[in-house]
C-alpha atoms as a PDB file:
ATOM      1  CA  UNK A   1     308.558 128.902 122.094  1.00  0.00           C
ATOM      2  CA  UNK A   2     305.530 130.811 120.361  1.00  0.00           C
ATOM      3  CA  UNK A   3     305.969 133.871 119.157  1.00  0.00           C
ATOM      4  CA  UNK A   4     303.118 136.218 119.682  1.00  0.00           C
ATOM      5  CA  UNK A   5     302.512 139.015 117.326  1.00  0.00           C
ATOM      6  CA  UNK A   6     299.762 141.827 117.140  1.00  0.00           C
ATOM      7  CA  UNK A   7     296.704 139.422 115.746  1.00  0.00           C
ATOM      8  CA  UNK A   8     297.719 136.891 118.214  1.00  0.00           C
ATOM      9  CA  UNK A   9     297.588 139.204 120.845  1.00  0.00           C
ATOM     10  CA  UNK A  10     293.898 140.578 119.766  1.00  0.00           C
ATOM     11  CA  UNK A  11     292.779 136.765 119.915  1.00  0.00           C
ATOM     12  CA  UNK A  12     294.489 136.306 123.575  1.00  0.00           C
ATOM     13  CA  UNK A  13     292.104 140.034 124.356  1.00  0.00           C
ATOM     14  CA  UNK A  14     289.468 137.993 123.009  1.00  0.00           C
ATOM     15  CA  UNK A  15     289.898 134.887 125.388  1.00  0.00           C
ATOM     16  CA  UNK A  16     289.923 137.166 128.310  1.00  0.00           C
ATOM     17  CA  UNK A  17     285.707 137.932 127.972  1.00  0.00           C
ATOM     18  CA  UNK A  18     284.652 135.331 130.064  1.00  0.00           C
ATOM     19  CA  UNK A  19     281.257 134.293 131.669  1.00  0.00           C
ATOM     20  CA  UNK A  20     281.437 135.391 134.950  1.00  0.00           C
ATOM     21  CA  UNK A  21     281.697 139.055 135.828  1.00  0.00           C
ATOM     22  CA  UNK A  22     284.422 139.198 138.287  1.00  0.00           C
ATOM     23  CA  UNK A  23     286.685 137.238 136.379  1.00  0.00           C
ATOM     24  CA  UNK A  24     285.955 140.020 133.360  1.00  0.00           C
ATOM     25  CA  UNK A  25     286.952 142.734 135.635  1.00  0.00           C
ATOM     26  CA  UNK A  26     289.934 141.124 137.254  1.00  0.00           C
ATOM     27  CA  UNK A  27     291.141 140.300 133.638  1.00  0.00           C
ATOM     28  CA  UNK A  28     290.095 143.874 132.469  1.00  0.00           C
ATOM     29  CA  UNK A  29     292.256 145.152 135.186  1.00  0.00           C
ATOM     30  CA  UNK A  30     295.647 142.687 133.698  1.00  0.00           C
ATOM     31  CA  UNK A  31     294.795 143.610 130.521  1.00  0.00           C
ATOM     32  CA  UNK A  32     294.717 147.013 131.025  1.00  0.00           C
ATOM     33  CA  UNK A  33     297.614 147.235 133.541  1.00  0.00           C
ATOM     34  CA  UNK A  34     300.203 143.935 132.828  1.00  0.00           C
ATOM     35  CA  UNK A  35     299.307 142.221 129.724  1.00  0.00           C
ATOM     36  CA  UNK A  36     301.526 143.986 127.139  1.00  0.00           C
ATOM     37  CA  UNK A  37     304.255 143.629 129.532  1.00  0.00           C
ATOM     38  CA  UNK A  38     304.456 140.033 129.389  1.00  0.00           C
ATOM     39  CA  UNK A  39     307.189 137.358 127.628  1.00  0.00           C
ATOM     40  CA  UNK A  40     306.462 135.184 125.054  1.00  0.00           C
ATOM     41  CA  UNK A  41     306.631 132.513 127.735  1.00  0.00           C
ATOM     42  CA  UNK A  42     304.462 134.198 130.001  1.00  0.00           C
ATOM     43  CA  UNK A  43     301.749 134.712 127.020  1.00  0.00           C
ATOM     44  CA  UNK A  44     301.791 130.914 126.472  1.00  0.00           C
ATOM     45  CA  UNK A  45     301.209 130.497 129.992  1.00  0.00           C
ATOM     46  CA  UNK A  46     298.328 132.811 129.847  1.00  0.00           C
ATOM     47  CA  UNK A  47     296.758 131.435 126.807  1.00  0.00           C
ATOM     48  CA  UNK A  48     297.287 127.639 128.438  1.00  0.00           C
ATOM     49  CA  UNK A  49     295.323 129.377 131.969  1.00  0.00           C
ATOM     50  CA  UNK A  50     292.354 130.758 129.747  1.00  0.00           C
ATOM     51  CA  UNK A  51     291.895 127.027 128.436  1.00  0.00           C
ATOM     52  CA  UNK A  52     290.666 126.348 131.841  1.00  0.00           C
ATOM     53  CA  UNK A  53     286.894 126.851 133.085  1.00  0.00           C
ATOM     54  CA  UNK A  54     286.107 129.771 134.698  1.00  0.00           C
ATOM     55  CA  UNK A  55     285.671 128.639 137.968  1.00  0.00           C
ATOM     56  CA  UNK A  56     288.926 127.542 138.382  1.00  0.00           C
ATOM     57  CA  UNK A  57     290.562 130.576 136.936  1.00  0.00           C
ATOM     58  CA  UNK A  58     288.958 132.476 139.540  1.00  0.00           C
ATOM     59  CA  UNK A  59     290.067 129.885 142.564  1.00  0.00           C
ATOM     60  CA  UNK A  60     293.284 130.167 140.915  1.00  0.00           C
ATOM     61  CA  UNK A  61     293.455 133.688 141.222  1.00  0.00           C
ATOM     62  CA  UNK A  62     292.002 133.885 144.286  1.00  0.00           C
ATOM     63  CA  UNK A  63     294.599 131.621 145.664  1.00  0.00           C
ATOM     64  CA  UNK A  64     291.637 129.153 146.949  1.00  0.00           C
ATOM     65  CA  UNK A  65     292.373 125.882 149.233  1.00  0.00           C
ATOM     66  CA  UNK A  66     293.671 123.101 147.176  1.00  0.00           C
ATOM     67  CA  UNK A  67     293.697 125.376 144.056  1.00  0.00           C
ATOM     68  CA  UNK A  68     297.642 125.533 143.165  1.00  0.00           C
ATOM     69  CA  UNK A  69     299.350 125.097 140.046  1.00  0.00           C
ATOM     70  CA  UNK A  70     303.074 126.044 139.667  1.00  0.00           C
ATOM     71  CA  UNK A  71     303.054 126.244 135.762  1.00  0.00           C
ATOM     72  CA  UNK A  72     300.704 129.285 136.349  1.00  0.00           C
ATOM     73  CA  UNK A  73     302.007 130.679 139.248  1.00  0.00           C
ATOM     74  CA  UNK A  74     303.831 133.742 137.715  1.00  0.00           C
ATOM     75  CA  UNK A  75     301.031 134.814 136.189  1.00  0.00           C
ATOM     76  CA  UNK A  76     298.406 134.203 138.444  1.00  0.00           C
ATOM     77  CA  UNK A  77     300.633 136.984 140.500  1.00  0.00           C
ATOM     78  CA  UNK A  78     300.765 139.393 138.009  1.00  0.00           C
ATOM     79  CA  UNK A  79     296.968 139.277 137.504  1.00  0.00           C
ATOM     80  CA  UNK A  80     296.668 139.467 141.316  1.00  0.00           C
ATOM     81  CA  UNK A  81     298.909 142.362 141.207  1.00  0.00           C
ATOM     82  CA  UNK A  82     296.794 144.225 138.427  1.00  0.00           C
ATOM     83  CA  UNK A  83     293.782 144.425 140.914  1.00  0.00           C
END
């Protein structure tokens, strides 16, 4: 397992600006409200969901037909609880 200290962190903020405004402002809301709460685990988990296009983070999130993925499951609901 990773471990994640402060610069890593600032480079995770960094992976959270995204192209598509309401995936900034759900993430703003996380980041704001969950993110520094988060495991080691979790954080990999995170980093591993902001590898994926934007589009599908947002179906993700938004829980979207055919859109499932267990890996990110736990926090997918965190972010969905942020909002």
């Amino acid at each position: 397992m990773q471990d994640f200290d402060d610069n890593a962190k600032r480079r995770i903020r960094w992976l959270t600006r995204r192209g598509l405004l309401e995936l900034d402002i759900i993430l703003g809301r996380f980041m704001t409200h969950a993110f520094d709460q988060l495991s080691n685990e979790e954080l990999a988990v995170f980093v591993a969901l902001m590898d994926l296009p934007d589009p599908e983070i947002l179906a993700l999130i938004n829980q979207s037909e055919g859109c499932t993925d267990s890996e990110f499951e736990p926090v997918l609901a965190k972010i969905r609880q942020a909002q």
